[in-house]
N, C-alpha and C. Protein backbone atom coordinates (compact mmCIF):
# COMPACT_ATOMS: atom_id res chain seq x y z
N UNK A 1 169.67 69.16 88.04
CA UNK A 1 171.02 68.65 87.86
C UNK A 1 172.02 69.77 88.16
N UNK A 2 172.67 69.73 88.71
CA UNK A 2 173.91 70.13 89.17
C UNK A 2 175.12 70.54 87.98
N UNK A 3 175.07 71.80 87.71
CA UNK A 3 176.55 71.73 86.77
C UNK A 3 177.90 71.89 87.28
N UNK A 4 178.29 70.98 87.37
CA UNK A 4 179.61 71.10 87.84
C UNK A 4 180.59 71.70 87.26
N UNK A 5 180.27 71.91 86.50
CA UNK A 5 181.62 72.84 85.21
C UNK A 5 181.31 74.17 85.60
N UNK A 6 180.56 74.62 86.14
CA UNK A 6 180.42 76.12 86.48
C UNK A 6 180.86 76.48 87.76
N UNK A 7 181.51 75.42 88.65
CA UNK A 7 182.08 75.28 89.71
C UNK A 7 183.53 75.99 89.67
N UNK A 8 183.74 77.37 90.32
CA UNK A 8 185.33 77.34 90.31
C UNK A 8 186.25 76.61 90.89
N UNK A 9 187.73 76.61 90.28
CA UNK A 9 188.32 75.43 89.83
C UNK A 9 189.42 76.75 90.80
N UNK A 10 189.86 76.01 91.86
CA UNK A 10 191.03 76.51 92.64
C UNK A 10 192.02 75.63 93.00
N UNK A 11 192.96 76.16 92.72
CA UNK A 11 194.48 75.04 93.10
C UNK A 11 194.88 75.49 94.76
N UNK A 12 194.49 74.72 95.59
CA UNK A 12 194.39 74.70 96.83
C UNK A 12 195.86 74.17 97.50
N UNK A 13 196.28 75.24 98.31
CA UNK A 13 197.79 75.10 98.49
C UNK A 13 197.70 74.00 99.77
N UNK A 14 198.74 73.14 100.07
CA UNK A 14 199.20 72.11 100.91
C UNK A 14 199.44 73.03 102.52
N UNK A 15 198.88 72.73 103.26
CA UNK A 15 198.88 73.11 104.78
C UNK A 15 199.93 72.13 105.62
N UNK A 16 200.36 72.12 106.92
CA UNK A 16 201.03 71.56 107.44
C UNK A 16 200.40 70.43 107.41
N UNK A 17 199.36 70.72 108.29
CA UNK A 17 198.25 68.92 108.39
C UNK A 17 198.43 67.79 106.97
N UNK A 18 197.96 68.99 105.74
CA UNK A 18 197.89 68.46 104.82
C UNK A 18 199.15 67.19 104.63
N UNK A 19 200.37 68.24 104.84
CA UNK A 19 201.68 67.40 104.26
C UNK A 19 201.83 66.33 105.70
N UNK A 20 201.43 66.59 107.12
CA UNK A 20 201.75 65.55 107.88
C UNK A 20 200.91 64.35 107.28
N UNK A 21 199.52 64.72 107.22
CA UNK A 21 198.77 63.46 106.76
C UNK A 21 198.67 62.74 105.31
N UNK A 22 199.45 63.32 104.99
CA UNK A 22 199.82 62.63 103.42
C UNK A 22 201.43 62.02 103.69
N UNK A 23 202.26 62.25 104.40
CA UNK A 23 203.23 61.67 104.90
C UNK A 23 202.78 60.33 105.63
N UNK A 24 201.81 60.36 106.70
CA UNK A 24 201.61 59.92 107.66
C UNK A 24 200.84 58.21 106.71
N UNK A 25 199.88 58.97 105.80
CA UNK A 25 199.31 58.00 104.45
C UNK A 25 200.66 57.10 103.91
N UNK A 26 201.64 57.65 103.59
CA UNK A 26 202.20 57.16 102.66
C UNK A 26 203.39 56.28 103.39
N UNK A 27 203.66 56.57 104.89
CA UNK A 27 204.42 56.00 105.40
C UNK A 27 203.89 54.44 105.89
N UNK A 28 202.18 54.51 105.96
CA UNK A 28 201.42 53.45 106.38
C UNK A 28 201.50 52.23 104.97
N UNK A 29 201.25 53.06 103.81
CA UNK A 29 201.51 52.66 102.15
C UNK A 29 202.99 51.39 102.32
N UNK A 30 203.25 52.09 102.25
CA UNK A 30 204.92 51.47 102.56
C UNK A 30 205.35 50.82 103.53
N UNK A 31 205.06 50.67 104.73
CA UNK A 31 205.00 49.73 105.39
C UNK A 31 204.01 48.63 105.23
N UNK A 32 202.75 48.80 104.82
CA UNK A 32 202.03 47.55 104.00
C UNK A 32 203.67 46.60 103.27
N UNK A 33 203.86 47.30 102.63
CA UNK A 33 204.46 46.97 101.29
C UNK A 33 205.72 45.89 101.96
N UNK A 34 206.01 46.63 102.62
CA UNK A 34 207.44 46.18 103.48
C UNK A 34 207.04 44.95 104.30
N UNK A 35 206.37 45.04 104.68
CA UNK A 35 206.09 43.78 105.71
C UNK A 35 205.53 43.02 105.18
N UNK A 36 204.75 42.88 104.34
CA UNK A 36 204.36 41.56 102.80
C UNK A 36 205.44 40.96 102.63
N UNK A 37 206.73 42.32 101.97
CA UNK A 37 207.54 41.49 101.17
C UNK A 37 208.82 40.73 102.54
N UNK A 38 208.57 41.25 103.68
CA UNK A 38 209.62 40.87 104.44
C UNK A 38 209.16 39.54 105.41
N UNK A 39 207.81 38.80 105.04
CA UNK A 39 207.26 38.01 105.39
C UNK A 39 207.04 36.81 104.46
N UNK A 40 206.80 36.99 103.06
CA UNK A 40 206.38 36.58 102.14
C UNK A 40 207.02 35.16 101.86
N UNK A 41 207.98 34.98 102.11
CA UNK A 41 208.70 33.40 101.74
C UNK A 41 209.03 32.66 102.92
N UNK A 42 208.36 33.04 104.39
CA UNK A 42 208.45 32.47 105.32
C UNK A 42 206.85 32.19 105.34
N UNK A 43 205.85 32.29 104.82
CA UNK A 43 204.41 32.23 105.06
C UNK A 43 204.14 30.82 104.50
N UNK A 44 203.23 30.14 105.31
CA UNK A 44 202.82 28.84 104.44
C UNK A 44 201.90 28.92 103.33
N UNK A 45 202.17 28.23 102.65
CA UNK A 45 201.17 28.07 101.35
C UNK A 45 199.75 28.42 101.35
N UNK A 46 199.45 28.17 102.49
CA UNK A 46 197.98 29.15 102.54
C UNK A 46 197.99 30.01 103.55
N UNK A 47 197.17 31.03 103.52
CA UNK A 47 197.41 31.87 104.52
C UNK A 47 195.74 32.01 104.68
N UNK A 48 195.55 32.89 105.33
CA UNK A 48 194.01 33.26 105.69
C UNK A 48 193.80 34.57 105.13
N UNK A 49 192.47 34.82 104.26
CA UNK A 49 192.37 35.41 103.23
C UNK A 49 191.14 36.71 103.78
N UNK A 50 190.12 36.27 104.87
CA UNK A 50 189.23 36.79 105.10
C UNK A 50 189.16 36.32 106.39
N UNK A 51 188.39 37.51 107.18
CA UNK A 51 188.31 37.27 108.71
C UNK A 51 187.00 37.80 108.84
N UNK A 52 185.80 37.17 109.64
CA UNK A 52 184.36 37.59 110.07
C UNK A 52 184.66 38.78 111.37
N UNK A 53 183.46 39.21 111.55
CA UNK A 53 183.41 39.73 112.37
C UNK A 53 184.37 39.74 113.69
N UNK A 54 184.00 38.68 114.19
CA UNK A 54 183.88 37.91 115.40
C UNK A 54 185.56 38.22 115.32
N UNK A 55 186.36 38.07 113.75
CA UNK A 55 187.67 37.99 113.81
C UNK A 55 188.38 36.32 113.56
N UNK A 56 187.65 35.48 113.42
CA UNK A 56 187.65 34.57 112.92
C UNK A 56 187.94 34.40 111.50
N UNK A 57 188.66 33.01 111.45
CA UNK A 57 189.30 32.77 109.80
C UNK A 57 187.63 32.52 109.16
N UNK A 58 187.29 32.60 107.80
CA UNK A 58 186.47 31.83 107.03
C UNK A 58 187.00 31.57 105.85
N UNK A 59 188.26 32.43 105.61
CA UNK A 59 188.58 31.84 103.85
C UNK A 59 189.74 31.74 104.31
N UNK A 60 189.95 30.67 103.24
CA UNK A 60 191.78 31.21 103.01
C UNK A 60 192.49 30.99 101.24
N UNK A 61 193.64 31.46 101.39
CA UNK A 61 194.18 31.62 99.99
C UNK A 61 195.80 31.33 99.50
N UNK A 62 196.37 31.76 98.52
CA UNK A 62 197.46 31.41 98.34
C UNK A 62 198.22 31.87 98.97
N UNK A 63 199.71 32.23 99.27
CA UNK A 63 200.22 32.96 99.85
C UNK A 63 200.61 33.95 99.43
N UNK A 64 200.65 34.09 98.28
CA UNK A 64 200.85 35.24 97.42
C UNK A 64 199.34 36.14 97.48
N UNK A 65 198.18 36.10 98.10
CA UNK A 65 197.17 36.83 98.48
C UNK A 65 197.88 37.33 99.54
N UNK A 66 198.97 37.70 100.12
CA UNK A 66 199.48 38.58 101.27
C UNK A 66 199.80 39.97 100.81
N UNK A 67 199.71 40.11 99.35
CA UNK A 67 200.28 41.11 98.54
C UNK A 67 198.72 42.13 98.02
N UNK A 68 197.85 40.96 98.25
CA UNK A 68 196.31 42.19 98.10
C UNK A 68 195.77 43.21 98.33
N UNK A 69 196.28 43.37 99.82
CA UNK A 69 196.10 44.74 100.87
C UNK A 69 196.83 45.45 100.72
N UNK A 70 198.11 45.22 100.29
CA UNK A 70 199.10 46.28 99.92
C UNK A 70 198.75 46.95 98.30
N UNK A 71 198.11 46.05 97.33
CA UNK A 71 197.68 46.25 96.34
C UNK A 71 196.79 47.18 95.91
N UNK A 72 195.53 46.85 96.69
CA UNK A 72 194.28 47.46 97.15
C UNK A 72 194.99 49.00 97.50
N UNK A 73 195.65 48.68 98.86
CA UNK A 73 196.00 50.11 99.90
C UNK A 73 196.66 50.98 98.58
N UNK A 74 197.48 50.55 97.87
CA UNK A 74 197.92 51.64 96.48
C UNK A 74 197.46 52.21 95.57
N UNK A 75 196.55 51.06 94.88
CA UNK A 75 195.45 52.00 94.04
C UNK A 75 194.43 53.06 95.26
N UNK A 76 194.12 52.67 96.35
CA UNK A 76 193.13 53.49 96.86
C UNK A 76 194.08 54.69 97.32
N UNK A 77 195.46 54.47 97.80
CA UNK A 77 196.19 55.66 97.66
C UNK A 77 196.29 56.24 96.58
N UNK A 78 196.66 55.79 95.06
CA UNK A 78 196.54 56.33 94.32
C UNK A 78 195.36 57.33 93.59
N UNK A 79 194.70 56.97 93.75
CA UNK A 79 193.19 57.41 93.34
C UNK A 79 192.72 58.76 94.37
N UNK A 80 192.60 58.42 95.60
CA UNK A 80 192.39 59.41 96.65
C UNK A 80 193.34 60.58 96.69
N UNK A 81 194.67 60.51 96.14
CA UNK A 81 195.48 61.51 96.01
C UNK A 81 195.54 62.14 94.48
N UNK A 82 194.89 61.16 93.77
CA UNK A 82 194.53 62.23 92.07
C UNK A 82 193.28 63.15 92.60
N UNK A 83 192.63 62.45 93.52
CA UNK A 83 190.80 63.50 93.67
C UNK A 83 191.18 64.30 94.37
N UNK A 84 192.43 64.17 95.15
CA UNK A 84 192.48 65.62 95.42
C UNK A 84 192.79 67.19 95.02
N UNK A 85 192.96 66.75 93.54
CA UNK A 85 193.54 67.91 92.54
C UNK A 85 192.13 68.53 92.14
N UNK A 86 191.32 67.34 92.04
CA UNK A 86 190.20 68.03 91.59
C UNK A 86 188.78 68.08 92.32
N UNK A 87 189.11 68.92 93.48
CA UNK A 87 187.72 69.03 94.53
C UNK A 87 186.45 69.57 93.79
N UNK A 88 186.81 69.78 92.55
CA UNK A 88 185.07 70.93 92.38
C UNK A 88 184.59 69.83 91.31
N UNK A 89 184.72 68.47 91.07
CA UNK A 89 183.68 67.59 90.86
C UNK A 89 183.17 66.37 92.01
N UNK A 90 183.40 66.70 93.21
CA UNK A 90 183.18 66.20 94.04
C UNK A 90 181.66 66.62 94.35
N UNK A 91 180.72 65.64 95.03
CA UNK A 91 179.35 65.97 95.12
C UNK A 91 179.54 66.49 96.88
N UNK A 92 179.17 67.21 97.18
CA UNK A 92 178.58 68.49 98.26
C UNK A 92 177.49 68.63 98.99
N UNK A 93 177.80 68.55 100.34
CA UNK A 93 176.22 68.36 100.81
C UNK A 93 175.61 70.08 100.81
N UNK A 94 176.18 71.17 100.18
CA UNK A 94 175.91 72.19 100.06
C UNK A 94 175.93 72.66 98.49
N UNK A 95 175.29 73.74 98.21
CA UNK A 95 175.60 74.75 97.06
C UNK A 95 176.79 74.87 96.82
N UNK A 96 177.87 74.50 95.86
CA UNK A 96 179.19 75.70 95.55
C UNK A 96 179.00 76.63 94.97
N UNK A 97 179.42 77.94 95.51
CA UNK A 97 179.52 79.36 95.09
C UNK A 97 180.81 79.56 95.13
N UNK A 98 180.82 80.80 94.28
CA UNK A 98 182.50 81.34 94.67
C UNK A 98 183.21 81.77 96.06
N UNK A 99 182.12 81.95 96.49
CA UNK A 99 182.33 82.59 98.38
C UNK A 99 182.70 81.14 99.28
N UNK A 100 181.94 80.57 98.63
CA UNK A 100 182.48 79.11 99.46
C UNK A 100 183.09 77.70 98.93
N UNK A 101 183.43 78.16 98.23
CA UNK A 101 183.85 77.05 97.49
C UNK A 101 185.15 76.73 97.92
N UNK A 102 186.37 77.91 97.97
CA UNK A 102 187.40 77.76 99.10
C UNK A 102 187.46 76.84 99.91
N UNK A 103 186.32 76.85 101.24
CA UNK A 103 186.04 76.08 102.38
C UNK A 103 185.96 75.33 102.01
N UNK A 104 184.87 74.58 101.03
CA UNK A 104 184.45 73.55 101.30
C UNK A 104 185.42 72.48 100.23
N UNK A 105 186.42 72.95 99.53
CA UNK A 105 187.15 71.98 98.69
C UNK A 105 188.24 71.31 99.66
N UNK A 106 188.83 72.89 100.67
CA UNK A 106 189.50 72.56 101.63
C UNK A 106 189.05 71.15 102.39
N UNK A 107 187.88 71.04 103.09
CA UNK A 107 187.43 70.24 103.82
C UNK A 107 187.01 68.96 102.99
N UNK A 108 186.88 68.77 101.77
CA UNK A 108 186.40 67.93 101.17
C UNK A 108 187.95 67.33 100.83
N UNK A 109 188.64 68.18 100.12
CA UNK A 109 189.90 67.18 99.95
C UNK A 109 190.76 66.86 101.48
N UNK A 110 190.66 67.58 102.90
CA UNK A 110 190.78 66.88 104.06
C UNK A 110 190.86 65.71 104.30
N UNK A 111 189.21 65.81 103.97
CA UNK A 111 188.15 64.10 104.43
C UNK A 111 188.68 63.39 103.10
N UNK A 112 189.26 63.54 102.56
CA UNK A 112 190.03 62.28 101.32
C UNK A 112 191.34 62.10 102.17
N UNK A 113 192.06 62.68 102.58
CA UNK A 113 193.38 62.96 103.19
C UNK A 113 193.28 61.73 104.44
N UNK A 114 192.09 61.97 105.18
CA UNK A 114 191.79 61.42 106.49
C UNK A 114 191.62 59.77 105.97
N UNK A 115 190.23 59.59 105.37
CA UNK A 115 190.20 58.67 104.62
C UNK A 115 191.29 57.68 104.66
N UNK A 116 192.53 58.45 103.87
CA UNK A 116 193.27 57.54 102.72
C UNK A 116 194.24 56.91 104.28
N UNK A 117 194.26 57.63 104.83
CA UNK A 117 194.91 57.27 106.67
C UNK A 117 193.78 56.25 106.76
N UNK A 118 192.84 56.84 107.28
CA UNK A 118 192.44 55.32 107.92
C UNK A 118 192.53 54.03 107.37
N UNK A 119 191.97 54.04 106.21
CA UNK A 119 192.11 52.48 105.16
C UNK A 119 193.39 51.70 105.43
N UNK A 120 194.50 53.04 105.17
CA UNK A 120 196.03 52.48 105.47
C UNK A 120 196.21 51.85 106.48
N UNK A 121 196.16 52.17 107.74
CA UNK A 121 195.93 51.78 108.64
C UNK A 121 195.12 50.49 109.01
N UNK A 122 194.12 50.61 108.57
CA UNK A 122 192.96 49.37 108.44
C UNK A 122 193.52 48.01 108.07
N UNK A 123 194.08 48.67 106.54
CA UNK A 123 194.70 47.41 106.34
C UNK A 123 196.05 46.82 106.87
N UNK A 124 197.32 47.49 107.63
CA UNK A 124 197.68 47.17 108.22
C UNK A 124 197.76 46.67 109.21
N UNK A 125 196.50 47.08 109.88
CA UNK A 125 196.06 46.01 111.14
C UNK A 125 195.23 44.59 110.83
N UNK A 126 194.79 44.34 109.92
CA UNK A 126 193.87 43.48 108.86
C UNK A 126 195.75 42.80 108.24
N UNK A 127 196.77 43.42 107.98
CA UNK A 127 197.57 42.21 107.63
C UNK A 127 198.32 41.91 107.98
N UNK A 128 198.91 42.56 109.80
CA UNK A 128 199.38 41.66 110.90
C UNK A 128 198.57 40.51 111.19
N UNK A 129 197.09 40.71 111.19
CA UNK A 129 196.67 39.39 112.08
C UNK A 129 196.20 38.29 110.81
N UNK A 130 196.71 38.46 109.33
CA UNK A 130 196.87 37.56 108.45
C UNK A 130 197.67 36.95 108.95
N UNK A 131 199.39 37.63 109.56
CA UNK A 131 200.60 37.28 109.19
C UNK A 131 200.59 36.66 110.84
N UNK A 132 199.96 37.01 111.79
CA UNK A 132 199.97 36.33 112.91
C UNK A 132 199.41 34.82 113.15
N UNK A 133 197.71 34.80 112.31
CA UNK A 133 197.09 33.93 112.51
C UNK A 133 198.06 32.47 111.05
N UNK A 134 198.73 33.27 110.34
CA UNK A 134 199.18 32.35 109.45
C UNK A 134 200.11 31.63 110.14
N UNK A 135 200.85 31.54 110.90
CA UNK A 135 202.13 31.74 111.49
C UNK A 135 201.31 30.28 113.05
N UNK A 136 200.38 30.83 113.52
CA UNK A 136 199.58 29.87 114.51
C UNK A 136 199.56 30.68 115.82
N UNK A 137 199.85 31.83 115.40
CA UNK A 137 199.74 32.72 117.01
C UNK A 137 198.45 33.07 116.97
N UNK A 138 197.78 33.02 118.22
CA UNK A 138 196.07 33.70 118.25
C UNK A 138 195.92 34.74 118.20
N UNK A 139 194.57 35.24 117.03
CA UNK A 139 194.13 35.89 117.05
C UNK A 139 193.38 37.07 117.99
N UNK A 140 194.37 38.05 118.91
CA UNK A 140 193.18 38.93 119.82
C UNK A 140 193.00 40.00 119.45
N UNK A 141 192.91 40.28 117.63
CA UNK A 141 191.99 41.58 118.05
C UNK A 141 190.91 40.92 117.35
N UNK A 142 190.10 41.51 118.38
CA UNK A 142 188.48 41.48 118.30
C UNK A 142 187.48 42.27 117.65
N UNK A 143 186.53 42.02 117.83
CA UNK A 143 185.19 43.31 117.40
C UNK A 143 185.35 44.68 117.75
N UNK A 144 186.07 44.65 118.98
CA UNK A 144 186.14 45.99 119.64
C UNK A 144 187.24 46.88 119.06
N UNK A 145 188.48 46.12 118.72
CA UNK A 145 189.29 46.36 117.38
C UNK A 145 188.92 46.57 116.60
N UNK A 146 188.02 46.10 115.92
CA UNK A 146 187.33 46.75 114.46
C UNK A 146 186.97 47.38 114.66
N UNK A 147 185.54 47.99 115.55
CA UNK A 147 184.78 48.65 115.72
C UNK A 147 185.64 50.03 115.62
N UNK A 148 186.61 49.95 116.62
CA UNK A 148 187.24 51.20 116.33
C UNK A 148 188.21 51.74 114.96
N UNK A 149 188.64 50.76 114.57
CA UNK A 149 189.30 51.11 113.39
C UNK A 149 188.33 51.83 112.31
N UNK A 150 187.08 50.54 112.50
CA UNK A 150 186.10 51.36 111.51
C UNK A 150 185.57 52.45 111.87
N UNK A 151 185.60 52.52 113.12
CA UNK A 151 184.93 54.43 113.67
C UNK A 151 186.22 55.39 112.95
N UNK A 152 187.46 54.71 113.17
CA UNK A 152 188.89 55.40 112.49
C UNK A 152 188.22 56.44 111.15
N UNK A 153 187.55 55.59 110.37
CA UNK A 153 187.16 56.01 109.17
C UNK A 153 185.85 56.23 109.20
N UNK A 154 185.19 56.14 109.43
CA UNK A 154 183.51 56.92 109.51
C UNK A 154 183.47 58.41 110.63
N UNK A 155 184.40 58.31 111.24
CA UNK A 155 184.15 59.60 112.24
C UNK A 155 184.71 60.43 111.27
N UNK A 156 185.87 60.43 110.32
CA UNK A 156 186.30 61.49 109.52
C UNK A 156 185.08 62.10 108.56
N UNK A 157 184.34 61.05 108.32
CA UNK A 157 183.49 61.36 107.36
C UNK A 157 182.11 62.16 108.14
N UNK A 158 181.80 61.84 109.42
CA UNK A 158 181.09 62.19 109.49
C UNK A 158 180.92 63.84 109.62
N UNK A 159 182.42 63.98 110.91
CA UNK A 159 182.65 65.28 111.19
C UNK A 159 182.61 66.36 109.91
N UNK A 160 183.51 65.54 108.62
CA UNK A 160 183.43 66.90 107.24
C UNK A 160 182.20 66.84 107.10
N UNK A 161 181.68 66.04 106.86
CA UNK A 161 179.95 66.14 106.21
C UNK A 161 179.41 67.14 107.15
N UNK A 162 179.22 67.22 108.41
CA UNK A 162 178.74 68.13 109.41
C UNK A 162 179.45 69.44 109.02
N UNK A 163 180.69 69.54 108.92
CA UNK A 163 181.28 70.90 108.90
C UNK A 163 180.96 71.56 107.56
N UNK A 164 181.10 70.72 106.16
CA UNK A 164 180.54 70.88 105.34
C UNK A 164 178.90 71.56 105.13
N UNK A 165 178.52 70.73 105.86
CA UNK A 165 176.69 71.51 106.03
C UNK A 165 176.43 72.58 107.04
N UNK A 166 177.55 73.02 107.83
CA UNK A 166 177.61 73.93 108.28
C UNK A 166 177.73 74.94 107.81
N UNK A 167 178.43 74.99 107.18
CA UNK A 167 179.48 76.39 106.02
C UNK A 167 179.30 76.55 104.82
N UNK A 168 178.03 77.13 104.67
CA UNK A 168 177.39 77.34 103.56
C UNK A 168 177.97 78.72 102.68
């Protein structure tokens, strides 16, 4: 078992990147927010709640489910920006020592940073084509749209995890 309490505990100062991509997070945050509420009483009573793969409707819901993704997108902003205060209970694909522990909190609270971008993002593209397909305009983003959005967020992860197991 792993003690994490014996982990030093460093207050890791804000970099440019840092503050662009926590800007960049929070500007995506807020535009969720904005375009819910600047849509919201023109939407019909049901809207489409879930989309398959393919990008296709399979559920749908009230219209007040237009407010979920923006919901969701806040607590997961919220949450992802408290863990970043505290990188040294985060699990590590390496040893923390004092020699490296620097690096790797750096890169670990990054890949939260990156993260909290992509989701944002995610779901903003996930609640135009609510607000499109509600509306009766067709649906074109596709698989190949997802695919990349979701690479959006797995390539962040993959690259720290690699750099992480690099920099021992």
């Amino acid at each position: 078992m792993i003690d994490k309490s014996a982990r030093p505990k460093i207050k890791l100062e804000f970099t440019i990147t840092d503050k662009v991509v926590e800007l960049i997070s929070l500007i995506l945050l807020i535009l969720l927010w904005v375009i819910a509420l600047i849509n919201f009483s023109s939407l019909p009573s049901a809207i489409p709640s879930h989309f398959n793969f393919a990008g296709k409707i399979d559920s749908y819901g009230s219209r007040g489910t237009i407010f979920l993704l923006p919901a969701i997108g806040t607590a997961i902003y919220a949450v992802f920006t408290l863990l970043t205060f505290f990188p040294h209970i985060y699990n590590y694909p390496v040893k923390i020592t004092p020699e490296n522990a620097a690096a790797q909190y750096r890169l670990a609270v990054s890949l939260l940073r990156y993260l909290k971008a992509g989701i944002q993002t995610l779901f903003l593209v996930v609640l135009f084509m609510i607000i499109r397909t509600s509306f009766g305009e067709p649906n074109n983003l596709n698989l190949l749209v997802f695919a990349v959005l979701i690479l959006f967020i797995f390539a962040p992860l993959i690259f720290f995890i690699v750099k992480m197991s690099r920099l021992k």
